[in-house]
Each structure stands twice: as structure tokens, then as C-alpha cells.
PDB file of N, CA and C in Angstrom:
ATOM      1  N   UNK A   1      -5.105   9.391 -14.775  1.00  0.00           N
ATOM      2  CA  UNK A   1      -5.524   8.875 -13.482  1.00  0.00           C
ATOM      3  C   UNK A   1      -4.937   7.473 -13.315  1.00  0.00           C
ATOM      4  N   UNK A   2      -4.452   7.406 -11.768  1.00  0.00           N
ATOM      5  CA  UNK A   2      -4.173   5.817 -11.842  1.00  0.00           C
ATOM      6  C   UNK A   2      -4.503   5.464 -10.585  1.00  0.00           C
ATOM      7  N   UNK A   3      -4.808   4.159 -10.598  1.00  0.00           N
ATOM      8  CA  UNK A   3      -5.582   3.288  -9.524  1.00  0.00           C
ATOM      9  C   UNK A   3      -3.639   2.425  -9.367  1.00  0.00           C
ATOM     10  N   UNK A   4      -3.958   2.814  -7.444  1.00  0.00           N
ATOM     11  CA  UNK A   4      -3.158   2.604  -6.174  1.00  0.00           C
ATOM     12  C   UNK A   4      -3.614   1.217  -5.623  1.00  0.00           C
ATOM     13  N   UNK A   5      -3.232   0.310  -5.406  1.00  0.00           N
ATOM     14  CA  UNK A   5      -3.084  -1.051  -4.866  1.00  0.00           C
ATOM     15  C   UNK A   5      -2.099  -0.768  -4.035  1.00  0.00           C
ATOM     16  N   UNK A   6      -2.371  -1.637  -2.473  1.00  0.00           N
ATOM     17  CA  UNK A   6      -1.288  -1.637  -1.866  1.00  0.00           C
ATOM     18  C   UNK A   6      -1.529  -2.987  -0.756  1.00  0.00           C
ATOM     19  N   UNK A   7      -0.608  -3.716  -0.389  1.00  0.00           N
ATOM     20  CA  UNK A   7      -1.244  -4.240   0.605  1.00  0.00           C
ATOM     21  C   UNK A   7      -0.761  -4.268   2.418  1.00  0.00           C
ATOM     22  N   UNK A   8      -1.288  -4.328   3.608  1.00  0.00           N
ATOM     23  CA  UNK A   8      -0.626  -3.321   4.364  1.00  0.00           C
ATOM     24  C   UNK A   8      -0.697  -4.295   5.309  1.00  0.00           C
ATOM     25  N   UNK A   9      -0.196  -4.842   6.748  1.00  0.00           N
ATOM     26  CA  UNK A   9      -0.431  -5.335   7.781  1.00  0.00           C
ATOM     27  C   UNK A   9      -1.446  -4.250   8.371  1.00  0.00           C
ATOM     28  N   UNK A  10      -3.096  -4.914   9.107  1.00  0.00           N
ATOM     29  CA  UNK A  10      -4.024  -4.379   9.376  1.00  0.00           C
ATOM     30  C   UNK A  10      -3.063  -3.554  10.221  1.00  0.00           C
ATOM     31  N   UNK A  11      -2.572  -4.221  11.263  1.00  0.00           N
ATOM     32  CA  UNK A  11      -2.692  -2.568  12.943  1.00  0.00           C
ATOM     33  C   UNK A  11      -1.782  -1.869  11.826  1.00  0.00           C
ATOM     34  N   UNK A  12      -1.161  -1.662  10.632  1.00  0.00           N
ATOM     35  CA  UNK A  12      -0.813  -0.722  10.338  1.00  0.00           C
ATOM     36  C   UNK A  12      -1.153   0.096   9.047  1.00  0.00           C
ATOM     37  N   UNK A  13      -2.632  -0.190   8.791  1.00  0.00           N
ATOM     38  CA  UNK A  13      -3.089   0.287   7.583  1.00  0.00           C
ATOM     39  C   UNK A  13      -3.927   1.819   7.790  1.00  0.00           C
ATOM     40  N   UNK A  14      -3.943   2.063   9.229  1.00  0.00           N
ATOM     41  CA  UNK A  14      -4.313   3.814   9.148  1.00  0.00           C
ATOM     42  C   UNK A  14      -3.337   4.425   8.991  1.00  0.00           C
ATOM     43  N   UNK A  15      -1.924   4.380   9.621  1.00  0.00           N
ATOM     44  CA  UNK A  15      -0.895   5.318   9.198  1.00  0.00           C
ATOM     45  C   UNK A  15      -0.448   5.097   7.926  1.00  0.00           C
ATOM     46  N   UNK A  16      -0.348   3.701   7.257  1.00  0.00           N
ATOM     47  CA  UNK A  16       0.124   4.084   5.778  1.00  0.00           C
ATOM     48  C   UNK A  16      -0.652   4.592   5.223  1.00  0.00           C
ATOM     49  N   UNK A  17      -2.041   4.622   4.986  1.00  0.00           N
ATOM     50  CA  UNK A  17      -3.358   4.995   4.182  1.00  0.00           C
ATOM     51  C   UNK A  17      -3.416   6.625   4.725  1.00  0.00           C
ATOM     52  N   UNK A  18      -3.181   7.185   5.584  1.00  0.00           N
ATOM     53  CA  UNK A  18      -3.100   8.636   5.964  1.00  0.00           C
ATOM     54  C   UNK A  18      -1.941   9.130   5.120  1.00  0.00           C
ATOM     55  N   UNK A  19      -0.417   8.601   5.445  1.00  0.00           N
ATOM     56  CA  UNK A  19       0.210   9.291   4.321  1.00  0.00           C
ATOM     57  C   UNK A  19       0.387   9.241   2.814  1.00  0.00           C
ATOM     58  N   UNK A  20      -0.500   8.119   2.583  1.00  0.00           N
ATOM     59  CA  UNK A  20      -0.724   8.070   1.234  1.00  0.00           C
ATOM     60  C   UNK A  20      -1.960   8.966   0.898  1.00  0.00           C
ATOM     61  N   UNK A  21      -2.916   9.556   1.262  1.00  0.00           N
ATOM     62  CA  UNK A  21      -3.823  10.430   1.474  1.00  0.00           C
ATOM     63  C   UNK A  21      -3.518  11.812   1.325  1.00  0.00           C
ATOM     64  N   UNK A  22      -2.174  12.066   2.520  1.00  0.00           N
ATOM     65  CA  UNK A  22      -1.631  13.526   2.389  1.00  0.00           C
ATOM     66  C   UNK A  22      -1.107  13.647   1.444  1.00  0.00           C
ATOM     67  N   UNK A  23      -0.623  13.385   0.721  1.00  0.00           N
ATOM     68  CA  UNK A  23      -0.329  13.504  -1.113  1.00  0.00           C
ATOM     69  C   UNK A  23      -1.609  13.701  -1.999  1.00  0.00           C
ATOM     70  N   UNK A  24      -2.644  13.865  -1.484  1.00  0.00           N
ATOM     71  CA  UNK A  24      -3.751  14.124  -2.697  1.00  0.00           C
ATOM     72  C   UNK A  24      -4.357  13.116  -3.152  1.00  0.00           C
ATOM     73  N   UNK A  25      -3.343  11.590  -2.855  1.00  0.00           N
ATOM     74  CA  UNK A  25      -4.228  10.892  -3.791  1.00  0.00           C
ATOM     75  C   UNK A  25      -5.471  10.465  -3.130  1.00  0.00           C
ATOM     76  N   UNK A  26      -6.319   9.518  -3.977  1.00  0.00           N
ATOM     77  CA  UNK A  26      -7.899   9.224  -2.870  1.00  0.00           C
ATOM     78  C   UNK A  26      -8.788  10.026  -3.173  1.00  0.00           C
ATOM     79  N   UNK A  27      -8.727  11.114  -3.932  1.00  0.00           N
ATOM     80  CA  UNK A  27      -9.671  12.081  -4.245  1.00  0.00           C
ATOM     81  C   UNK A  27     -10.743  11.854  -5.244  1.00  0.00           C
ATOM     82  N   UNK A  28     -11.804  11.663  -4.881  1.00  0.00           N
ATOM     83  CA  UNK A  28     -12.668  11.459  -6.232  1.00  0.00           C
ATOM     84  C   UNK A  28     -13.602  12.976  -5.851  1.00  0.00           C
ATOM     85  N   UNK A  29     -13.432  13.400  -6.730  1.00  0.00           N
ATOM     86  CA  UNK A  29     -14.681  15.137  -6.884  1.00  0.00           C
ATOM     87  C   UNK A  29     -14.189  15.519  -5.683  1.00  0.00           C
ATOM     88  N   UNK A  30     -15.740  16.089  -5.112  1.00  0.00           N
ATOM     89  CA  UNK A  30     -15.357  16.274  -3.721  1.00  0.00           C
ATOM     90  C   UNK A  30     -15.466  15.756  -2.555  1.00  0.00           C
ATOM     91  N   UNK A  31     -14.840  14.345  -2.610  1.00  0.00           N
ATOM     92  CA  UNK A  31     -14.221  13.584  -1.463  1.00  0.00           C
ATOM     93  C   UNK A  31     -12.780  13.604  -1.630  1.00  0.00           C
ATOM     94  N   UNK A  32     -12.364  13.092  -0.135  1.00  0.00           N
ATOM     95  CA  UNK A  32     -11.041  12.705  -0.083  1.00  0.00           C
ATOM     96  C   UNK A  32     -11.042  11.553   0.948  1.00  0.00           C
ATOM     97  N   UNK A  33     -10.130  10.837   0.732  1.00  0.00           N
ATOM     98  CA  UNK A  33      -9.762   9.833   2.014  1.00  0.00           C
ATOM     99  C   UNK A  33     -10.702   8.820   1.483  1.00  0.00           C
ATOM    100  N   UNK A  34     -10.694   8.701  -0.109  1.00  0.00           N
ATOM    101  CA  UNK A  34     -11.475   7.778  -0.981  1.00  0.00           C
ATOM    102  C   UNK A  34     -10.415   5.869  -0.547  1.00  0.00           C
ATOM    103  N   UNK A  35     -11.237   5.262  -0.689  1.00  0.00           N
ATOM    104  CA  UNK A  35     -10.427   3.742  -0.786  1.00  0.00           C
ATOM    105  C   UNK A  35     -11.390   2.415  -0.491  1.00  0.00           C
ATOM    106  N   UNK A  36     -10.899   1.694  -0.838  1.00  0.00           N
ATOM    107  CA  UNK A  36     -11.568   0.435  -0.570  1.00  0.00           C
ATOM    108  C   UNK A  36     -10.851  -0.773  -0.167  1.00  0.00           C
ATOM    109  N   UNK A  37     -10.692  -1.075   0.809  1.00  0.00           N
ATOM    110  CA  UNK A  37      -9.487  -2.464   1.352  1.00  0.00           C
ATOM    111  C   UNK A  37     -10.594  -3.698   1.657  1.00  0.00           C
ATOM    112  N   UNK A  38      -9.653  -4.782   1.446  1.00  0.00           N
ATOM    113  CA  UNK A  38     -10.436  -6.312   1.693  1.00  0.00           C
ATOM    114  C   UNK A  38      -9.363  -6.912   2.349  1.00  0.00           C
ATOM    115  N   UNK A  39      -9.484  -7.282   3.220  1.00  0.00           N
ATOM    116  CA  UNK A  39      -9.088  -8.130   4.260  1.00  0.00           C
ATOM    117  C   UNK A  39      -8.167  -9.259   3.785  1.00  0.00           C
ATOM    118  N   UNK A  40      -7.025 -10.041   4.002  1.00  0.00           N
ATOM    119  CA  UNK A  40      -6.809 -11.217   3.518  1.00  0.00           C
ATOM    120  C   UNK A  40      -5.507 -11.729   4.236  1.00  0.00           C
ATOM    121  N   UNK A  41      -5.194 -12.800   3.605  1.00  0.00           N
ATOM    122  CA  UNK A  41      -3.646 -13.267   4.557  1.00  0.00           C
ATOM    123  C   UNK A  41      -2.185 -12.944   3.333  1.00  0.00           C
ATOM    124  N   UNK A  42      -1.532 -12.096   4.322  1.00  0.00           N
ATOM    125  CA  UNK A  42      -0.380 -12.274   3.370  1.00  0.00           C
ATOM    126  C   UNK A  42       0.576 -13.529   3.387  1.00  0.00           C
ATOM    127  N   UNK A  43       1.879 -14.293   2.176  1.00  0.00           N
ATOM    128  CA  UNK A  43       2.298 -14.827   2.657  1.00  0.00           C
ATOM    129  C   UNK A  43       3.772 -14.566   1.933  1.00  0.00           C
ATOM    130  N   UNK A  44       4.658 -14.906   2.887  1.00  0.00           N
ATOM    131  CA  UNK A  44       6.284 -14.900   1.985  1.00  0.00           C
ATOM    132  C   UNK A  44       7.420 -15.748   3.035  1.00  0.00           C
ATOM    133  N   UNK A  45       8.448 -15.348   2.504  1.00  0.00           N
ATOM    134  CA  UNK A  45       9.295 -16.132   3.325  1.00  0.00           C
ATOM    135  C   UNK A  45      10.636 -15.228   3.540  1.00  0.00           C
ATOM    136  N   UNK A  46      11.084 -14.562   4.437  1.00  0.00           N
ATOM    137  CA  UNK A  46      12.295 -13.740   4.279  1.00  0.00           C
ATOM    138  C   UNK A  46      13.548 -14.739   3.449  1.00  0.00           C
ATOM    139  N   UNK A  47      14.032 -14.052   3.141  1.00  0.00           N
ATOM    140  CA  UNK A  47      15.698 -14.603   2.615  1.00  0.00           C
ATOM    141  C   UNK A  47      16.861 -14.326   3.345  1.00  0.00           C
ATOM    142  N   UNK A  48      18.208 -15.017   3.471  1.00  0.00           N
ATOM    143  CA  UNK A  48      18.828 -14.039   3.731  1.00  0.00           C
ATOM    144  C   UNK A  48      19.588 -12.854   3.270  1.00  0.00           C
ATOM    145  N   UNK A  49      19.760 -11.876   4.256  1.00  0.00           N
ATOM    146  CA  UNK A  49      20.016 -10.477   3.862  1.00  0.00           C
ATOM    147  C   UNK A  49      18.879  -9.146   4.440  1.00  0.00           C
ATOM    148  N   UNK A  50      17.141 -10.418   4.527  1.00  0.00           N
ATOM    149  CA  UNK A  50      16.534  -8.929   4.733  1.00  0.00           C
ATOM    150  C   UNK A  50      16.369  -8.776   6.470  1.00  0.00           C
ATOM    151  N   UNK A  51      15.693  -8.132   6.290  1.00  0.00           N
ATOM    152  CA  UNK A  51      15.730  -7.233   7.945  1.00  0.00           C
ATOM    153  C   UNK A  51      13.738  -7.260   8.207  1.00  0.00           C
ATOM    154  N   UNK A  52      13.757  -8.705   8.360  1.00  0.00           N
ATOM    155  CA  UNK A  52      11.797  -8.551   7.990  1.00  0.00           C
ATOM    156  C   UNK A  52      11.533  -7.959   9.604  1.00  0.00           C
ATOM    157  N   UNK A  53      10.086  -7.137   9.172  1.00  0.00           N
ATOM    158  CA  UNK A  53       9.287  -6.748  10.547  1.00  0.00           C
ATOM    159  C   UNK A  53       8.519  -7.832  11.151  1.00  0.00           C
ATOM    160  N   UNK A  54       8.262  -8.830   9.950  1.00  0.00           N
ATOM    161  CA  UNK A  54       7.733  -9.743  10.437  1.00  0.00           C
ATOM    162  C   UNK A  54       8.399 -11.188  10.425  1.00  0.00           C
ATOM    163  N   UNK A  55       8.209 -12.579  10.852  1.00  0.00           N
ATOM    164  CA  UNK A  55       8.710 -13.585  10.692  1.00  0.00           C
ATOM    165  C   UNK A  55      10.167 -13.547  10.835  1.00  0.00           C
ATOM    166  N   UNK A  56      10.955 -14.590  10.254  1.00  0.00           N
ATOM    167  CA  UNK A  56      12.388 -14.982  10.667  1.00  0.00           C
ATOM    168  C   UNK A  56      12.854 -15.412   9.161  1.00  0.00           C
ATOM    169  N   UNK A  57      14.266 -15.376   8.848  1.00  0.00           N
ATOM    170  CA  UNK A  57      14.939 -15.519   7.496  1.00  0.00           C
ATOM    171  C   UNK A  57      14.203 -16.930   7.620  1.00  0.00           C
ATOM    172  N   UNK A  58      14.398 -17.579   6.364  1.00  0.00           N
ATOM    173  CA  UNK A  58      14.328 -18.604   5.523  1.00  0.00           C
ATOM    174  C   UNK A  58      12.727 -19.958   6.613  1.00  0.00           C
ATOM    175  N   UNK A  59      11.797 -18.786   7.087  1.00  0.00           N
ATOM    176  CA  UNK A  59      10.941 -19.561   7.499  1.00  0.00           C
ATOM    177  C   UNK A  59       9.473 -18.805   6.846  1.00  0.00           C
ATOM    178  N   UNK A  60       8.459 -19.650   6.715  1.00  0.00           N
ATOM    179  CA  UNK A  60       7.200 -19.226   6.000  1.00  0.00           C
ATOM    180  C   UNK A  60       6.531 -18.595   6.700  1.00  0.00           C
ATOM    181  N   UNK A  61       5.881 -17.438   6.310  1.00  0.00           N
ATOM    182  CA  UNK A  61       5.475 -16.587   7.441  1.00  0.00           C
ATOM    183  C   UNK A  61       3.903 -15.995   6.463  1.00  0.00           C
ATOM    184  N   UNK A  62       2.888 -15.867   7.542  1.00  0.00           N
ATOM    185  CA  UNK A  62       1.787 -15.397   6.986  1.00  0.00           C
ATOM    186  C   UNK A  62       0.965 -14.069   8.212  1.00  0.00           C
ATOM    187  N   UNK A  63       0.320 -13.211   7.652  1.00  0.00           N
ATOM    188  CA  UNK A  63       0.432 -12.102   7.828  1.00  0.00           C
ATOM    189  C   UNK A  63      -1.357 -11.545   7.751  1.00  0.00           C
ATOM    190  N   UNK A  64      -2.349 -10.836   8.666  1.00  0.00           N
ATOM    191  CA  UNK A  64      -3.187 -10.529   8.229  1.00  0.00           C
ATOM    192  C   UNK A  64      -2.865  -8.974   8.109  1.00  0.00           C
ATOM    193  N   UNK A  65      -3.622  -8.942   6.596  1.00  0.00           N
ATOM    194  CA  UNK A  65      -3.033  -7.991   5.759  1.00  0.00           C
ATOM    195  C   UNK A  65      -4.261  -7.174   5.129  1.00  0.00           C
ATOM    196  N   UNK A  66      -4.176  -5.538   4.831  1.00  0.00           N
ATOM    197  CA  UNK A  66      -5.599  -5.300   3.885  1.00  0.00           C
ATOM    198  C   UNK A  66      -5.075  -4.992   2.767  1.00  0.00           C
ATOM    199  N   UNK A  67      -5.351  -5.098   1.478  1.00  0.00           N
ATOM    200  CA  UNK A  67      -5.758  -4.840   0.207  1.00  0.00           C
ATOM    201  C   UNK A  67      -6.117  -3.761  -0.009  1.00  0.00           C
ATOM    202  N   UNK A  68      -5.469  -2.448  -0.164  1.00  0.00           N
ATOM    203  CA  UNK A  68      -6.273  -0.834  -0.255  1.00  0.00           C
ATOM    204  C   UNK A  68      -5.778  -0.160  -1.705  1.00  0.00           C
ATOM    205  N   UNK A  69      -7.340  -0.183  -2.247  1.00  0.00           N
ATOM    206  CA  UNK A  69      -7.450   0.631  -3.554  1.00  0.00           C
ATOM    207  C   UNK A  69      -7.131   1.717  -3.373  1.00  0.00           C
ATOM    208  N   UNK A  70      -7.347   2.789  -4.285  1.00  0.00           N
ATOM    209  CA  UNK A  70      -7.293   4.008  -4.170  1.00  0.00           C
ATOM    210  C   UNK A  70      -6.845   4.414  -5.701  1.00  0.00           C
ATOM    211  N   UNK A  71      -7.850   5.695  -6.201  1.00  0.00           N
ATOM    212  CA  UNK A  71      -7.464   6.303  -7.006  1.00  0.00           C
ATOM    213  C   UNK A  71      -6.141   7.728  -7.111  1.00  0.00           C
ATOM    214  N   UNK A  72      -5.142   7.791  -7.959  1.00  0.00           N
ATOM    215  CA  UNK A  72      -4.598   8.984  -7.278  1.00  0.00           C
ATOM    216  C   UNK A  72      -4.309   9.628  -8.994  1.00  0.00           C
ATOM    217  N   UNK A  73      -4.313  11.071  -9.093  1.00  0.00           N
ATOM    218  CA  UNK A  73      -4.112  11.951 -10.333  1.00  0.00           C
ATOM    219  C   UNK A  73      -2.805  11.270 -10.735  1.00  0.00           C
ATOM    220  N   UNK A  74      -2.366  11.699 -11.918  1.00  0.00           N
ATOM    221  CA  UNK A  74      -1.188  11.130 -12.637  1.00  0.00           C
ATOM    222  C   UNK A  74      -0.070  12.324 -11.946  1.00  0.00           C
ATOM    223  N   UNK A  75      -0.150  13.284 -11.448  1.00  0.00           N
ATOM    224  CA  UNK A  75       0.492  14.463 -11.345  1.00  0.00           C
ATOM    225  C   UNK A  75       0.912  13.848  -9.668  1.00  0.00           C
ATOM    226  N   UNK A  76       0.590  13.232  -8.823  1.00  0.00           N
ATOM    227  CA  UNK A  76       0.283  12.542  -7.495  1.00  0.00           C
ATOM    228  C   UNK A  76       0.974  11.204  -7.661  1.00  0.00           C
ATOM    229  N   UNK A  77       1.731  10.081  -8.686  1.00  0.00           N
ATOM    230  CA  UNK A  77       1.623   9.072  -7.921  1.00  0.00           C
ATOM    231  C   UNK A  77       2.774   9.087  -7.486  1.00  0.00           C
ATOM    232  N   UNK A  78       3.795   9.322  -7.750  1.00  0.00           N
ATOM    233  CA  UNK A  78       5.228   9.151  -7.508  1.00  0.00           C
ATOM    234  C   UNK A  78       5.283   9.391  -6.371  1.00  0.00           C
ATOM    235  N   UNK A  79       4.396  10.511  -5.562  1.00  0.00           N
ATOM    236  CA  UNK A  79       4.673  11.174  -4.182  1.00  0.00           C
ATOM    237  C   UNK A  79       4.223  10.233  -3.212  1.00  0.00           C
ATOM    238  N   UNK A  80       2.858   9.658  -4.125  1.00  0.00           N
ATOM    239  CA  UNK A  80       2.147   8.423  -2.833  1.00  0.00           C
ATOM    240  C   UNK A  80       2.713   7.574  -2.967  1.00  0.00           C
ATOM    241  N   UNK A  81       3.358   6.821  -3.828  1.00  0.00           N
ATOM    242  CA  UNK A  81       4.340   5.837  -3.660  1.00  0.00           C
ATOM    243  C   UNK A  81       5.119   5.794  -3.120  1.00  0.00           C
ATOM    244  N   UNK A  82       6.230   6.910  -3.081  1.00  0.00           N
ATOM    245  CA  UNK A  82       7.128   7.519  -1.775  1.00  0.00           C
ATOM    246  C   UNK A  82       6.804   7.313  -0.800  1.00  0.00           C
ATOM    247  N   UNK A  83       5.481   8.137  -0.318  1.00  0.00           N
ATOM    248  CA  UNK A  83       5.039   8.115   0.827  1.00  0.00           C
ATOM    249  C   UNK A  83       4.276   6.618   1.471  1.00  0.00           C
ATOM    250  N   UNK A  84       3.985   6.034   0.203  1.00  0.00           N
ATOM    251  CA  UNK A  84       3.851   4.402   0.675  1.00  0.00           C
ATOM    252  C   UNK A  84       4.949   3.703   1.589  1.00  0.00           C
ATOM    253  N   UNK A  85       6.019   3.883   0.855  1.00  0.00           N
ATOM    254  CA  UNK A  85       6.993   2.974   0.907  1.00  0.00           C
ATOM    255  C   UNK A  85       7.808   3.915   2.300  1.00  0.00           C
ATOM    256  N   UNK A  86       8.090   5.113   2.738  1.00  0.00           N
ATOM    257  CA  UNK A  86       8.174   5.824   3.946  1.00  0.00           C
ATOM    258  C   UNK A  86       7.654   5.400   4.806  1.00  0.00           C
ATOM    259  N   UNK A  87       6.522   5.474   4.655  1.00  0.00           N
ATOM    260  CA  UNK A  87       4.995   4.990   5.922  1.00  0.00           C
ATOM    261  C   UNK A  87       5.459   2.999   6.012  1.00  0.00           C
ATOM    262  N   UNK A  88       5.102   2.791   5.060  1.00  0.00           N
ATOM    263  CA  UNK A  88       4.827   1.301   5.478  1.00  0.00           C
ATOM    264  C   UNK A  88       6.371   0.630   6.349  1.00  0.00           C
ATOM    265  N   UNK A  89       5.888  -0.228   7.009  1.00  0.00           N
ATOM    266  CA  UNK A  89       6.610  -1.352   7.838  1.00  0.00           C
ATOM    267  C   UNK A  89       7.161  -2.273   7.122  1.00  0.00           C
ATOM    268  N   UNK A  90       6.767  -2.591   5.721  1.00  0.00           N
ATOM    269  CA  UNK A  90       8.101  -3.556   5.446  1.00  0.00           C
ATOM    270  C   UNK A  90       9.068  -3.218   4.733  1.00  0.00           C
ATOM    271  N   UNK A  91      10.111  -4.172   4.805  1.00  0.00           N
ATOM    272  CA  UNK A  91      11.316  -3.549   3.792  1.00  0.00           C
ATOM    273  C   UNK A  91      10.993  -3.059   2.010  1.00  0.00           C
ATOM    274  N   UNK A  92       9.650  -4.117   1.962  1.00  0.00           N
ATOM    275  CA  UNK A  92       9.618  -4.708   0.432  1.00  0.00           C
ATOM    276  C   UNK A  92       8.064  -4.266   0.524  1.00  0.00           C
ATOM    277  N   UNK A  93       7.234  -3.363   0.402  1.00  0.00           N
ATOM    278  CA  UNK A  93       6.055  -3.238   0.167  1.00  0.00           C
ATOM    279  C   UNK A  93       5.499  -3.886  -1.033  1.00  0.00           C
ATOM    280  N   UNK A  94       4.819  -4.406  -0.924  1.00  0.00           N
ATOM    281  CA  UNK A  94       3.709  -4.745  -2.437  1.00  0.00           C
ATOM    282  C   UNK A  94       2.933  -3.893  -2.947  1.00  0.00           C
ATOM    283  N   UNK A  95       3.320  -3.446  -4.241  1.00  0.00           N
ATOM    284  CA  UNK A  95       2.069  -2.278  -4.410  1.00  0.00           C
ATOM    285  C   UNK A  95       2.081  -2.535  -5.769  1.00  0.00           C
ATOM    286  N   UNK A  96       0.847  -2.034  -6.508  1.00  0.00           N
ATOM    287  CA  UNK A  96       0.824  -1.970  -7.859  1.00  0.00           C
ATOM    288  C   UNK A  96      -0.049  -0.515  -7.948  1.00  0.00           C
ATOM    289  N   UNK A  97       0.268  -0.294  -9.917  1.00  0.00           N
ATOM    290  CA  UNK A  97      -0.035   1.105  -9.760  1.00  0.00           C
ATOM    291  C   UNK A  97      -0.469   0.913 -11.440  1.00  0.00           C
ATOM    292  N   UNK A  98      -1.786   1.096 -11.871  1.00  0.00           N
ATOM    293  CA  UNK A  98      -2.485   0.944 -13.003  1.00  0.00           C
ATOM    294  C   UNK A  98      -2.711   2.274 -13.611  1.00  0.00           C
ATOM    295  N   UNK A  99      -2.280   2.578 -14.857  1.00  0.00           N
ATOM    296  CA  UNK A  99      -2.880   3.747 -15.396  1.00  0.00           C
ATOM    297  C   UNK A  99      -3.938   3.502 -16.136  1.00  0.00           C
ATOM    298  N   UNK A 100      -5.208   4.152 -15.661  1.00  0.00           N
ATOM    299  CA  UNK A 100      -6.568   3.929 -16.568  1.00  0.00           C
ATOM    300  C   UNK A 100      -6.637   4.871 -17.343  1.00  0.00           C
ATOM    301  N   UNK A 101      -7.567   4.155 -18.510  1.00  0.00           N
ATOM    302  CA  UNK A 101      -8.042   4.904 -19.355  1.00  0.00           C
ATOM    303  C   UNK A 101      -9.199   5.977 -19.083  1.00  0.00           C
ATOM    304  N   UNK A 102      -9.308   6.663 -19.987  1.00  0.00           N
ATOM    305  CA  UNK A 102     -10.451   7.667 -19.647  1.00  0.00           C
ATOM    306  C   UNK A 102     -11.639   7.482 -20.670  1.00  0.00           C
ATOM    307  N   UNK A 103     -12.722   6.791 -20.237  1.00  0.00           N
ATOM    308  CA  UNK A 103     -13.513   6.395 -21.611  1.00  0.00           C
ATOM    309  C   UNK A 103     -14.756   7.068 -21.382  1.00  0.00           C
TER     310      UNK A 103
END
């Protein structure tokens, strides 16, 4: 099992969180469409070269952003990650991806 981190610009955290969903992950027993997001500000600065959705090359740019957990099977993450990085709006998604133990 591994726990899904991601972090998303709010107006666009139902469509990434839906196709990260249609992959299975989020499932605990019998739920689905499992997660938990916290609110916060993103911040970065494009470089040049990228193609940001948000802000302008080489200026500081901050972003309200959610934080969405999610558990997904080990057999599942590669697909939700895909489908993270498909779905989401930036060039460079932030995501992390933890394999837990089973105790």
C-alpha cells in the first residue's frame, strides 16, 4: 500500500482528484473517493524554458493550492501518477508517493 500526496491549484483539484480516483486508488474497504486535502499557499518561481499555467518566467509567484492524501494499492500507483500528472495543470506537479508498512 502506498500513501499519494499531491498538491493541486484549488479550482482544479476535482478534476485531478477524479482521475486519480478512476485508477482505483482512494479505496479504503468499502469506500472509494477516500482523501483528505488541507488548504495552503503554493510558492515557486518559473525559470526560463518553462511554459507555467501560472505566473511569469523568473518572477515569484504564489498559488492557493490543496494538499490531497490518498491511499492507493501498490498494483495502482504508477497509473495514478500518470493520471496525476495527465489531469493536473502544471508542467511540474508536486507529488510524493510513500510506501507503508503493514504492521
Amino acid at each position: 500500500m502506498y500513501k499519494l500526496a499531491f498538491f493541486v491549484p484549488t479550482e482544479d483539484a476535482e478534476r485531478v482528484k477524479e482521475a486519480v480516483f478512476t485508477t482505483g486508488a482512494g479505496r479504503i474497504g468499502d469506500y472509494e473517493a477516500c482523501c483528505f486535502q488541507t488548504p495552503g499557499t503554493g510558492q515557486f518561481r518559473p525559470l526560463a524554458g518553462a511554459n507555467p499555467h501560472i505566473g511569469q518566467i523568473d518572477e515569484l509567484e504564489t498559488a492557493e493550492e490543496l494538499k490531497v492524501e490518498l491511499v492507493c494499492q501498490d498494483a495502482l500507483i504508477h497509473a495514478a501518477i500518470t493520471a496525476l500528472k495527465a489531469a493536473h495543470p502544471y508542467e511540474e506537479p508536486a507529488y510524493e508517493a510513500w510506501l507503508l508498512a503493514d504492521l
